[in-house]
PDB file of N, CA and C in Angstrom:
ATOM      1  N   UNK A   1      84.347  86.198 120.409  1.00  0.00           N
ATOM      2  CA  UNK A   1      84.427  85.230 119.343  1.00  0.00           C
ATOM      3  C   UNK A   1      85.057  85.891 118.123  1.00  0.00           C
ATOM      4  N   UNK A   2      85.861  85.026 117.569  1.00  0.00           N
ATOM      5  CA  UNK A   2      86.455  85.999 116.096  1.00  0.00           C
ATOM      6  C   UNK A   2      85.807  85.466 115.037  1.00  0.00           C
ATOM      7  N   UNK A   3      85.884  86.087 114.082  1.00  0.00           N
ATOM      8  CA  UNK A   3      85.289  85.960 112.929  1.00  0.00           C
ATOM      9  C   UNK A   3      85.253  84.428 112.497  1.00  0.00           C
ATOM     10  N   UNK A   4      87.141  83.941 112.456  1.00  0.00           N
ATOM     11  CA  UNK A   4      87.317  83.218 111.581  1.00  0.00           C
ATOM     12  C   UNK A   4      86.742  82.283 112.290  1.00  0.00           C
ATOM     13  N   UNK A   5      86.363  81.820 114.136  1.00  0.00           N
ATOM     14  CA  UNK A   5      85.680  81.374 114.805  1.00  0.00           C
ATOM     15  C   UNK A   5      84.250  80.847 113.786  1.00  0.00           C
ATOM     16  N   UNK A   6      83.886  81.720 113.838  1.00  0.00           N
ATOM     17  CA  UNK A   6      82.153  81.828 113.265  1.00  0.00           C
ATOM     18  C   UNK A   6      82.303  80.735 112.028  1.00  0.00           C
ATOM     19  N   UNK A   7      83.171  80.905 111.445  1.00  0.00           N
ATOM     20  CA  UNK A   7      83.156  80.483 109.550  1.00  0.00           C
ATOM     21  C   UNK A   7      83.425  79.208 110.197  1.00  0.00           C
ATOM     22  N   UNK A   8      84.090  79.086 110.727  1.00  0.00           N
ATOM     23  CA  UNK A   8      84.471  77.743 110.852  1.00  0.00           C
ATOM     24  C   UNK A   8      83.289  76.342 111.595  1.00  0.00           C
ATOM     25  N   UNK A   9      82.939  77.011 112.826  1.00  0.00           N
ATOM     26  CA  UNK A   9      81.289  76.824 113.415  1.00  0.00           C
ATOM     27  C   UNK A   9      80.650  76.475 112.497  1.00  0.00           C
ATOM     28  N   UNK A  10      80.524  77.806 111.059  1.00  0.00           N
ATOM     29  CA  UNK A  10      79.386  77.512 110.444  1.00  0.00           C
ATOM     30  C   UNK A  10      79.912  76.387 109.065  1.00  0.00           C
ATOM     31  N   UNK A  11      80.741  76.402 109.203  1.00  0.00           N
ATOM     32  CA  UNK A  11      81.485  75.098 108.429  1.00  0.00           C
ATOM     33  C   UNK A  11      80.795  73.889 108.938  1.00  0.00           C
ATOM     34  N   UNK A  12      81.047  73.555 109.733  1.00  0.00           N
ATOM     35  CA  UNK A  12      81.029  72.194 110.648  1.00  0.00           C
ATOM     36  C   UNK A  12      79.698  72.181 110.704  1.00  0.00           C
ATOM     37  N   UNK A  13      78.709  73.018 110.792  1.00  0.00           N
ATOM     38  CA  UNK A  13      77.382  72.367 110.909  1.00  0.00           C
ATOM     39  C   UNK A  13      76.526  72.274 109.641  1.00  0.00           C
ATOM     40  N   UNK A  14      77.010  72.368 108.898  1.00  0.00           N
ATOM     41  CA  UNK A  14      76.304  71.924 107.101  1.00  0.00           C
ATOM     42  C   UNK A  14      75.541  72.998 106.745  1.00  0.00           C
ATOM     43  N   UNK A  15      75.071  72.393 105.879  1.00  0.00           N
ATOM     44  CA  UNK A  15      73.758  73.238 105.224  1.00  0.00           C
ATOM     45  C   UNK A  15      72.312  73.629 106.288  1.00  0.00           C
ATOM     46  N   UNK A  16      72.240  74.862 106.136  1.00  0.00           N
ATOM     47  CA  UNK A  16      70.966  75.750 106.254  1.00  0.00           C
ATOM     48  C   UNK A  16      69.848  74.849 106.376  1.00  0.00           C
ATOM     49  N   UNK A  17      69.309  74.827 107.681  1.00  0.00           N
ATOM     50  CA  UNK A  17      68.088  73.557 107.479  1.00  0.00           C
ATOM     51  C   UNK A  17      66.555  74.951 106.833  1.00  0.00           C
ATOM     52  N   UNK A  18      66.877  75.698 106.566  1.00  0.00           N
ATOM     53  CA  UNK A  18      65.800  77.193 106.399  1.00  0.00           C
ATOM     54  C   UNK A  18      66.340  77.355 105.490  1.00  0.00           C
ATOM     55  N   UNK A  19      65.474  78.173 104.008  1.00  0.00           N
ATOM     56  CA  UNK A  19      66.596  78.701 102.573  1.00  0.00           C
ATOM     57  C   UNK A  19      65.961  80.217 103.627  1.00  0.00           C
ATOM     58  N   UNK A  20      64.744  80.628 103.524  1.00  0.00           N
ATOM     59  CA  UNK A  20      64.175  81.378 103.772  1.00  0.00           C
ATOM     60  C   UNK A  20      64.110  82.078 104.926  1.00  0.00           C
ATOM     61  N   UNK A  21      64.738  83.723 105.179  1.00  0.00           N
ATOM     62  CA  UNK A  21      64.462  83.936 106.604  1.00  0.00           C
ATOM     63  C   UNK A  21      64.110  85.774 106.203  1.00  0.00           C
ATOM     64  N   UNK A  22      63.363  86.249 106.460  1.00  0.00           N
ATOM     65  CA  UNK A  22      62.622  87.648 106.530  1.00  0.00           C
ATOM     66  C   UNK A  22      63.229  87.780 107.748  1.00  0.00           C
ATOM     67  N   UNK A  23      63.480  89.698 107.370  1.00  0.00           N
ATOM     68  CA  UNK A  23      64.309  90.340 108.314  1.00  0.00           C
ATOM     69  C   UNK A  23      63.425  91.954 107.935  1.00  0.00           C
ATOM     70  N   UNK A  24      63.355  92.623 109.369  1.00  0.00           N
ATOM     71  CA  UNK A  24      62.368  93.865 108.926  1.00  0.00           C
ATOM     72  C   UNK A  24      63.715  94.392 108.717  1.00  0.00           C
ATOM     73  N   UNK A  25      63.310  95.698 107.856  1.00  0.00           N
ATOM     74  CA  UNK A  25      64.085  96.808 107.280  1.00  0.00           C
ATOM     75  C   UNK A  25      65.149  97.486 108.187  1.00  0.00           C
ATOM     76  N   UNK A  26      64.594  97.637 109.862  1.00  0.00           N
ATOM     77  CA  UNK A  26      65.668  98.028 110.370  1.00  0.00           C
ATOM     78  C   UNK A  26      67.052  97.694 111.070  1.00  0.00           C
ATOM     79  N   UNK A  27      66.640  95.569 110.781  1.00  0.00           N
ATOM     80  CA  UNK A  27      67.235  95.542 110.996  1.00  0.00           C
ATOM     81  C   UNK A  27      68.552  95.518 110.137  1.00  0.00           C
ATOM     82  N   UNK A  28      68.086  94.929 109.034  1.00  0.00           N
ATOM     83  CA  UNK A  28      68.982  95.036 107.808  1.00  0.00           C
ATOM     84  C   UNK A  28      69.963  96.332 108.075  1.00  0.00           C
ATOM     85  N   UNK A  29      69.431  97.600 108.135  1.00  0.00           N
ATOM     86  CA  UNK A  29      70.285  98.923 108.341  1.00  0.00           C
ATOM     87  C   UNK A  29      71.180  98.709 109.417  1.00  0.00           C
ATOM     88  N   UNK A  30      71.150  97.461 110.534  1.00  0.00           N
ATOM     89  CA  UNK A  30      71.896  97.366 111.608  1.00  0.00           C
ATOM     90  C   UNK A  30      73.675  96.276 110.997  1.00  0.00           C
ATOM     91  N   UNK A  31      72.731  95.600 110.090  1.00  0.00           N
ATOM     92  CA  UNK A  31      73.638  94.872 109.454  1.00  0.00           C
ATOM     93  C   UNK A  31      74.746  95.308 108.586  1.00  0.00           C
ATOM     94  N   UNK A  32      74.418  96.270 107.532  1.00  0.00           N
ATOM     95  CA  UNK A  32      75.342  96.997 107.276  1.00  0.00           C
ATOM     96  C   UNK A  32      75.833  98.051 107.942  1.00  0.00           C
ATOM     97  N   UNK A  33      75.751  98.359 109.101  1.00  0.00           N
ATOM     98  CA  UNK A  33      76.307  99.356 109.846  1.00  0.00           C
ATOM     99  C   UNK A  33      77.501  98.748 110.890  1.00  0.00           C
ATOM    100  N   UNK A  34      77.020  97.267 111.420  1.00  0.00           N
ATOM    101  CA  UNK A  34      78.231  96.572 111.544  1.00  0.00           C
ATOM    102  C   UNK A  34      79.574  95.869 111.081  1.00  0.00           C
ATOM    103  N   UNK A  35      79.095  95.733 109.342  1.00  0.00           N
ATOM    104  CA  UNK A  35      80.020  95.153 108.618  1.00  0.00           C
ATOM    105  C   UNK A  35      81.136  95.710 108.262  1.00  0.00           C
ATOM    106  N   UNK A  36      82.190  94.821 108.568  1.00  0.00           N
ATOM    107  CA  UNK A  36      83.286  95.673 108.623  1.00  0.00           C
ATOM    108  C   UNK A  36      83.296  96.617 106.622  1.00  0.00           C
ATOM    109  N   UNK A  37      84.419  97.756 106.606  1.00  0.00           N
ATOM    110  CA  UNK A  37      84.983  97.654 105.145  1.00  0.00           C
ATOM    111  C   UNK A  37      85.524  96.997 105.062  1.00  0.00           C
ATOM    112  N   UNK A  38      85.237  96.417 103.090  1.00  0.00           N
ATOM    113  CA  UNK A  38      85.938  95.735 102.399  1.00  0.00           C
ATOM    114  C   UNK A  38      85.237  94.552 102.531  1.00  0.00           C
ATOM    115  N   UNK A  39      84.086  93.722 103.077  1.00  0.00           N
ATOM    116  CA  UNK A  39      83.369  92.728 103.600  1.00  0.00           C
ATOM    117  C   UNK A  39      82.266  93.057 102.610  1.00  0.00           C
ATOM    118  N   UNK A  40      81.963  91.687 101.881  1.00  0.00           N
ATOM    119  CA  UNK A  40      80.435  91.896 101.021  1.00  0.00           C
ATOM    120  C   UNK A  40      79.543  91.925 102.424  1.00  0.00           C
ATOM    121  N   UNK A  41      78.321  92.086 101.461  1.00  0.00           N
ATOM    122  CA  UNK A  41      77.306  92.806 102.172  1.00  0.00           C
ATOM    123  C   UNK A  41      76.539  91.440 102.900  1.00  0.00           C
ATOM    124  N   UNK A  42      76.980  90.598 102.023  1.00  0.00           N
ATOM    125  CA  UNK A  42      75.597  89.414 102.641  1.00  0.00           C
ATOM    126  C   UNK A  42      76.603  88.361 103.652  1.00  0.00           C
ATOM    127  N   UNK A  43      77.275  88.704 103.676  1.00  0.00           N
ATOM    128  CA  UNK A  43      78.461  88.126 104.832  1.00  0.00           C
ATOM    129  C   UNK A  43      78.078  87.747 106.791  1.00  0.00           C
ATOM    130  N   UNK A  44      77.964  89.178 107.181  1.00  0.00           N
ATOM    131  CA  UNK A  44      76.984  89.093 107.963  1.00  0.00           C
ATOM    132  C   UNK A  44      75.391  88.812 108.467  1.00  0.00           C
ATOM    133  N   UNK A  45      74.577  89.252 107.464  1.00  0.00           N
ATOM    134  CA  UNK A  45      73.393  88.194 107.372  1.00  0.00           C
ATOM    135  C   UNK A  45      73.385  86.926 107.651  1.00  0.00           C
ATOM    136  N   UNK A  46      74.812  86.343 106.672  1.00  0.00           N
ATOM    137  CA  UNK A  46      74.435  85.070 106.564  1.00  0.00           C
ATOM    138  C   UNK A  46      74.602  84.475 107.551  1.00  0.00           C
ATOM    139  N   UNK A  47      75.899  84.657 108.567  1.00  0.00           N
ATOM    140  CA  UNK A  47      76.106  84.665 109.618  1.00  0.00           C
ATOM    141  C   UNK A  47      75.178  84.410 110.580  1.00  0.00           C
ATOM    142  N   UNK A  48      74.310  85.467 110.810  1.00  0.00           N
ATOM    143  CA  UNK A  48      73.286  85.350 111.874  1.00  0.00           C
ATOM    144  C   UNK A  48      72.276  84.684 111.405  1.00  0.00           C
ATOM    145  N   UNK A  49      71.722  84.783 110.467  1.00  0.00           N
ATOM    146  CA  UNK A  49      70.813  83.756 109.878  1.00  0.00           C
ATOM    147  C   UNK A  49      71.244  81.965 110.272  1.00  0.00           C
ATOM    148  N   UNK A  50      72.729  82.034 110.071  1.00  0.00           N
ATOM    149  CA  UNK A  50      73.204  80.594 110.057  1.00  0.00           C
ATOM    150  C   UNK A  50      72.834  79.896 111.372  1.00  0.00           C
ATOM    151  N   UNK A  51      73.191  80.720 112.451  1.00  0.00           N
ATOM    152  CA  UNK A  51      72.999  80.718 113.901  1.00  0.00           C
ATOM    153  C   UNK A  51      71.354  80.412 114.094  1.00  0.00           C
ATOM    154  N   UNK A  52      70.901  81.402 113.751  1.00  0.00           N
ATOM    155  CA  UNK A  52      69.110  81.370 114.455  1.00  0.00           C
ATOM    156  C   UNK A  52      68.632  80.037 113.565  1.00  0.00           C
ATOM    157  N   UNK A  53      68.464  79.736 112.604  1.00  0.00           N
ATOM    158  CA  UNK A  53      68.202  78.521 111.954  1.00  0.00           C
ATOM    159  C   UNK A  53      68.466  77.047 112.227  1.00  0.00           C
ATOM    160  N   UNK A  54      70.163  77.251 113.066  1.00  0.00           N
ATOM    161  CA  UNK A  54      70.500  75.992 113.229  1.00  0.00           C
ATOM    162  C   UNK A  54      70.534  75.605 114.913  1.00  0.00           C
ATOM    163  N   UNK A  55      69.997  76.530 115.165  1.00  0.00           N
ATOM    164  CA  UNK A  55      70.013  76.919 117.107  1.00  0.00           C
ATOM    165  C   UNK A  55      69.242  75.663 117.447  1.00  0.00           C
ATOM    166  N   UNK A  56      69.853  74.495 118.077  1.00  0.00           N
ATOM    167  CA  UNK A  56      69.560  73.193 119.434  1.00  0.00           C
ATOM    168  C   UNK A  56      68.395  74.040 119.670  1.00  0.00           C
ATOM    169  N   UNK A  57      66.970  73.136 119.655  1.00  0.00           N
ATOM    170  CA  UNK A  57      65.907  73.799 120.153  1.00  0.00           C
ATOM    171  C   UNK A  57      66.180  73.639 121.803  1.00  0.00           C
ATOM    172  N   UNK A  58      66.711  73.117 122.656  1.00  0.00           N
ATOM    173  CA  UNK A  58      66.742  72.990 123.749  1.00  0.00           C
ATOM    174  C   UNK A  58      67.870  74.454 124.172  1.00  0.00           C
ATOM    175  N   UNK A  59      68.289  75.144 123.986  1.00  0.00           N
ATOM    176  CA  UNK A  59      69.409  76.180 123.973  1.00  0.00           C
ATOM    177  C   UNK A  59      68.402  78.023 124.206  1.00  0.00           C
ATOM    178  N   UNK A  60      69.039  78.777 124.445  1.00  0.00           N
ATOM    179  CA  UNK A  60      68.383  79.725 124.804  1.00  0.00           C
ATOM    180  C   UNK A  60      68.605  80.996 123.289  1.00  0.00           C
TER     181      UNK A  60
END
């Protein structure tokens, strides 16, 4: 999947039905260790956050 994939996904499905999502500490360290340079930091978070929040409860 490419990036611009994702933005666009997360375009189309609106607003965040969650404001709120807790993440333990290590994974956070996983998050910035994937982000590309030159990419703010909350880029990827938001990303995966966008996904687990808006995930079809019927879906795996």
């Amino acid at each position: 999947m490419r990036f611009d994939d994702a933005i666009a996904d997360a375009l189309e499905l609106g607003p965040l039905r969650q404001d709120e999502v807790s993440v333990p500490p290590e994974l956070e360290a996983q998050f910035q260790r994937i982000t590309p340079k030159g990419m703010p930091a909350e880029v990827i978070p938001t990303l995966i956050f966008y996904y687990k929040v808006n995930k079809p409860e019927d879906s795996d």
